[in-house]
C-alpha atoms as a PDB file:
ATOM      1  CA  UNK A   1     -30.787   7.788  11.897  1.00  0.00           C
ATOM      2  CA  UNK A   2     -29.378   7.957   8.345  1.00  0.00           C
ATOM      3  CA  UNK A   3     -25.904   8.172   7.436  1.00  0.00           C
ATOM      4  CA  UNK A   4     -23.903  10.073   4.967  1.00  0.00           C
ATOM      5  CA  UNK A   5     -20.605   8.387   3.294  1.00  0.00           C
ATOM      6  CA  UNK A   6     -18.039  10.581   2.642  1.00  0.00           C
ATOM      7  CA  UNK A   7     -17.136  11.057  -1.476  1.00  0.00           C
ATOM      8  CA  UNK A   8     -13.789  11.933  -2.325  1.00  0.00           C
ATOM      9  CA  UNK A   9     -13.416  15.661  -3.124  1.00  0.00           C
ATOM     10  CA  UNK A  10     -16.082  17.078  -0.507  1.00  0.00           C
ATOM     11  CA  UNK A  11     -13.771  19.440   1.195  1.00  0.00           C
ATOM     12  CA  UNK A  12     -12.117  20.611  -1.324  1.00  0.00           C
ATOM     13  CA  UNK A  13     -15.146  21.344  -3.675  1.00  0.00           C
ATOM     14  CA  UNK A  14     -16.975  22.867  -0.280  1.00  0.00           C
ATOM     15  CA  UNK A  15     -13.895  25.261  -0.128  1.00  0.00           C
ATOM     16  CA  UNK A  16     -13.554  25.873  -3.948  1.00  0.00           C
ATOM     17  CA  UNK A  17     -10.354  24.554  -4.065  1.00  0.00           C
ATOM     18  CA  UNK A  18      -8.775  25.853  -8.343  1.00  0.00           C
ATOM     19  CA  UNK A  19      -6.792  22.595  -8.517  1.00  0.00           C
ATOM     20  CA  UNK A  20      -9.394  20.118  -7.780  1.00  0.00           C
ATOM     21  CA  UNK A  21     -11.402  20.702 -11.394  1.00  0.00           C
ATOM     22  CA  UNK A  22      -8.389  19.492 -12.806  1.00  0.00           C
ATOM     23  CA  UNK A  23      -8.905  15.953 -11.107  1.00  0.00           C
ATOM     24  CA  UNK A  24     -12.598  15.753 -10.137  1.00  0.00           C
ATOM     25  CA  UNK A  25     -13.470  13.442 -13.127  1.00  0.00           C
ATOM     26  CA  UNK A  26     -10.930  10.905 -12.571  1.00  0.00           C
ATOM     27  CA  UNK A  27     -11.610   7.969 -10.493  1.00  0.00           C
ATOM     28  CA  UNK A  28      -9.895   5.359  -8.265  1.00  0.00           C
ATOM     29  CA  UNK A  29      -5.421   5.042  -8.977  1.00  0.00           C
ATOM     30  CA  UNK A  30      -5.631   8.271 -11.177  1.00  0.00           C
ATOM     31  CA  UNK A  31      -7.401  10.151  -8.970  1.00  0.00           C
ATOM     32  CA  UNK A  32      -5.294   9.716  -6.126  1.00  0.00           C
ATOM     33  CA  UNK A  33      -2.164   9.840  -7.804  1.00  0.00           C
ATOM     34  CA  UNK A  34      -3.098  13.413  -9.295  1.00  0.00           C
ATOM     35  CA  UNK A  35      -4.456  13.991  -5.927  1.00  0.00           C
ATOM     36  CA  UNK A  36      -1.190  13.198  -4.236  1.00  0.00           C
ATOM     37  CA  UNK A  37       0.664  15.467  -6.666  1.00  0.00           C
ATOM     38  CA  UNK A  38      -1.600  18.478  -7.006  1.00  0.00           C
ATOM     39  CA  UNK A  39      -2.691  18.516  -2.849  1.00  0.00           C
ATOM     40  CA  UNK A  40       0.775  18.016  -1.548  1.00  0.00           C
ATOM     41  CA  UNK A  41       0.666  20.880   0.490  1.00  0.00           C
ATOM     42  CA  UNK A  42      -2.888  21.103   1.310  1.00  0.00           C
ATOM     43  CA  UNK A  43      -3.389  20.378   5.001  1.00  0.00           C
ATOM     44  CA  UNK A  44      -6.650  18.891   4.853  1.00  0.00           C
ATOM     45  CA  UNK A  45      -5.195  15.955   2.490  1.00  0.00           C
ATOM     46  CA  UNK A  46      -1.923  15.687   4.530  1.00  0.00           C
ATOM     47  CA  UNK A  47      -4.374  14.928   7.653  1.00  0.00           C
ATOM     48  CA  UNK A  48      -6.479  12.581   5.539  1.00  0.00           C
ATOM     49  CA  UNK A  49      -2.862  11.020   4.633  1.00  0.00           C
ATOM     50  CA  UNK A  50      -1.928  10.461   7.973  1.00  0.00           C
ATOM     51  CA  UNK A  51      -4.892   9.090   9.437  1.00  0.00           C
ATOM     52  CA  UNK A  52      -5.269   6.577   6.760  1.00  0.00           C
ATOM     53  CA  UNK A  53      -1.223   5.669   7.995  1.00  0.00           C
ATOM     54  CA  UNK A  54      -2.269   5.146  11.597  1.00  0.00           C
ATOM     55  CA  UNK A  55      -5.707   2.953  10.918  1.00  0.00           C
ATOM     56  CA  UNK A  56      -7.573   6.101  12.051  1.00  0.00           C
ATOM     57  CA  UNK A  57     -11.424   6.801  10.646  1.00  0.00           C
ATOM     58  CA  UNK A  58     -13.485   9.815  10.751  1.00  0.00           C
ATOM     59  CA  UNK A  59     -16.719   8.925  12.714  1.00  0.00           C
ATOM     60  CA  UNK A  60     -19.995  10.899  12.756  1.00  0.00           C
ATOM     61  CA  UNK A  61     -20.206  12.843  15.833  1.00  0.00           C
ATOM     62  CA  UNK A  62     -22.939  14.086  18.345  1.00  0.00           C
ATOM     63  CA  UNK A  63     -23.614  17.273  19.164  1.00  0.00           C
ATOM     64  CA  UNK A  64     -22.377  18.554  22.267  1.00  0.00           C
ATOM     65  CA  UNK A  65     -24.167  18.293  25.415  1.00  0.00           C
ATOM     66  CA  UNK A  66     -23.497  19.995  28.460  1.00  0.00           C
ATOM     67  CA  UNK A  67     -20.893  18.277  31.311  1.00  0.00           C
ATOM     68  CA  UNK A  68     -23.842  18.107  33.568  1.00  0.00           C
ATOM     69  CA  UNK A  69     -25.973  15.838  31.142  1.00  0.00           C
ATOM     70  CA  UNK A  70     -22.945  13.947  30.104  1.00  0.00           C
ATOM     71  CA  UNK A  71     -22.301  13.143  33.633  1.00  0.00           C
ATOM     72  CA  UNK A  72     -26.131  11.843  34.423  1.00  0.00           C
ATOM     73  CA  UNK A  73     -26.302   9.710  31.129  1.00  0.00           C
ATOM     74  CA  UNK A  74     -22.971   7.983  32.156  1.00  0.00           C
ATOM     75  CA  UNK A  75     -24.443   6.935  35.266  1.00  0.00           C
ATOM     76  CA  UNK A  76     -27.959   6.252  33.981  1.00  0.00           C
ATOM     77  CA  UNK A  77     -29.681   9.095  34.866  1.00  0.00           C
ATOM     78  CA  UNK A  78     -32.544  10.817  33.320  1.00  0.00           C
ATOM     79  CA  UNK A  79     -30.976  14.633  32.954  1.00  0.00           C
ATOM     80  CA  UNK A  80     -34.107  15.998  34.381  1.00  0.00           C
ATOM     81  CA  UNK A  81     -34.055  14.578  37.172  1.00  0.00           C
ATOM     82  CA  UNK A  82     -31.150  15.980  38.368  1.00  0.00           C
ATOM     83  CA  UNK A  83     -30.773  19.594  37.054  1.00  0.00           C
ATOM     84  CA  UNK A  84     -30.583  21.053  40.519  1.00  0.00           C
ATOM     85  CA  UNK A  85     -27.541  18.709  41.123  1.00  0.00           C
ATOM     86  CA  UNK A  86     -24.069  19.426  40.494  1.00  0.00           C
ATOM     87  CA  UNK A  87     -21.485  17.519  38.454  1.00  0.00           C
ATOM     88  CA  UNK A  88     -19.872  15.918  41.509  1.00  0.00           C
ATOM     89  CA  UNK A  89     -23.416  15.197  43.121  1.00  0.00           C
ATOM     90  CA  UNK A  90     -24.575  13.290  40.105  1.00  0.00           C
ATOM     91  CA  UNK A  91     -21.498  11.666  40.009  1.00  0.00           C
ATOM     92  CA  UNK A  92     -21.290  10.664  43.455  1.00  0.00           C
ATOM     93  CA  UNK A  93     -24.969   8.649  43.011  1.00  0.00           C
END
């Protein structure tokens, strides 16, 4: 499975944000000090503020599977195997 690194700017060019043309050709200090001036009140950067504050990292996720598969993975189970079972059942095993 190949991964995808984040770039600086992704959300805001995927929303057409007007004030980040002004800024997308800097790099680095400059960048992020226009950044931190122009996107004060953007939400998105205020999150990406704060979890860069509390050692936090945005992680590539699964997509969701049902409780009933969750529950047989955790204990080992092939997911097949136990479709007529319930959550509690295939816990209980």
């Amino acid at each position: 499975m190949g991964t995808k690194r984040y770039t600086s700017g992704t959300y805001c060019t995927d929303i057409a944000c007007p004030r980040h043309k002004e800024i997308e050709s800097l790099e680095g200090d400059a960048y992020r000090e226009k950044k931190e001036a122009f996107c004060k009140d953007c939400l998105a950067w205020q999150f990406f503020l704060w979890l860069d504050r509390h050692n936090y990292r945005i992680v590539l996720t699964k997509p969701e599977i049902s409780a009933k598969e969750l529950s047989a993975r955790l204990k080992g189970i092939d997911p097949v195997r136990v479709e007529d079972l319930t959550i509690d059942e295939i816990l209980t095993l």
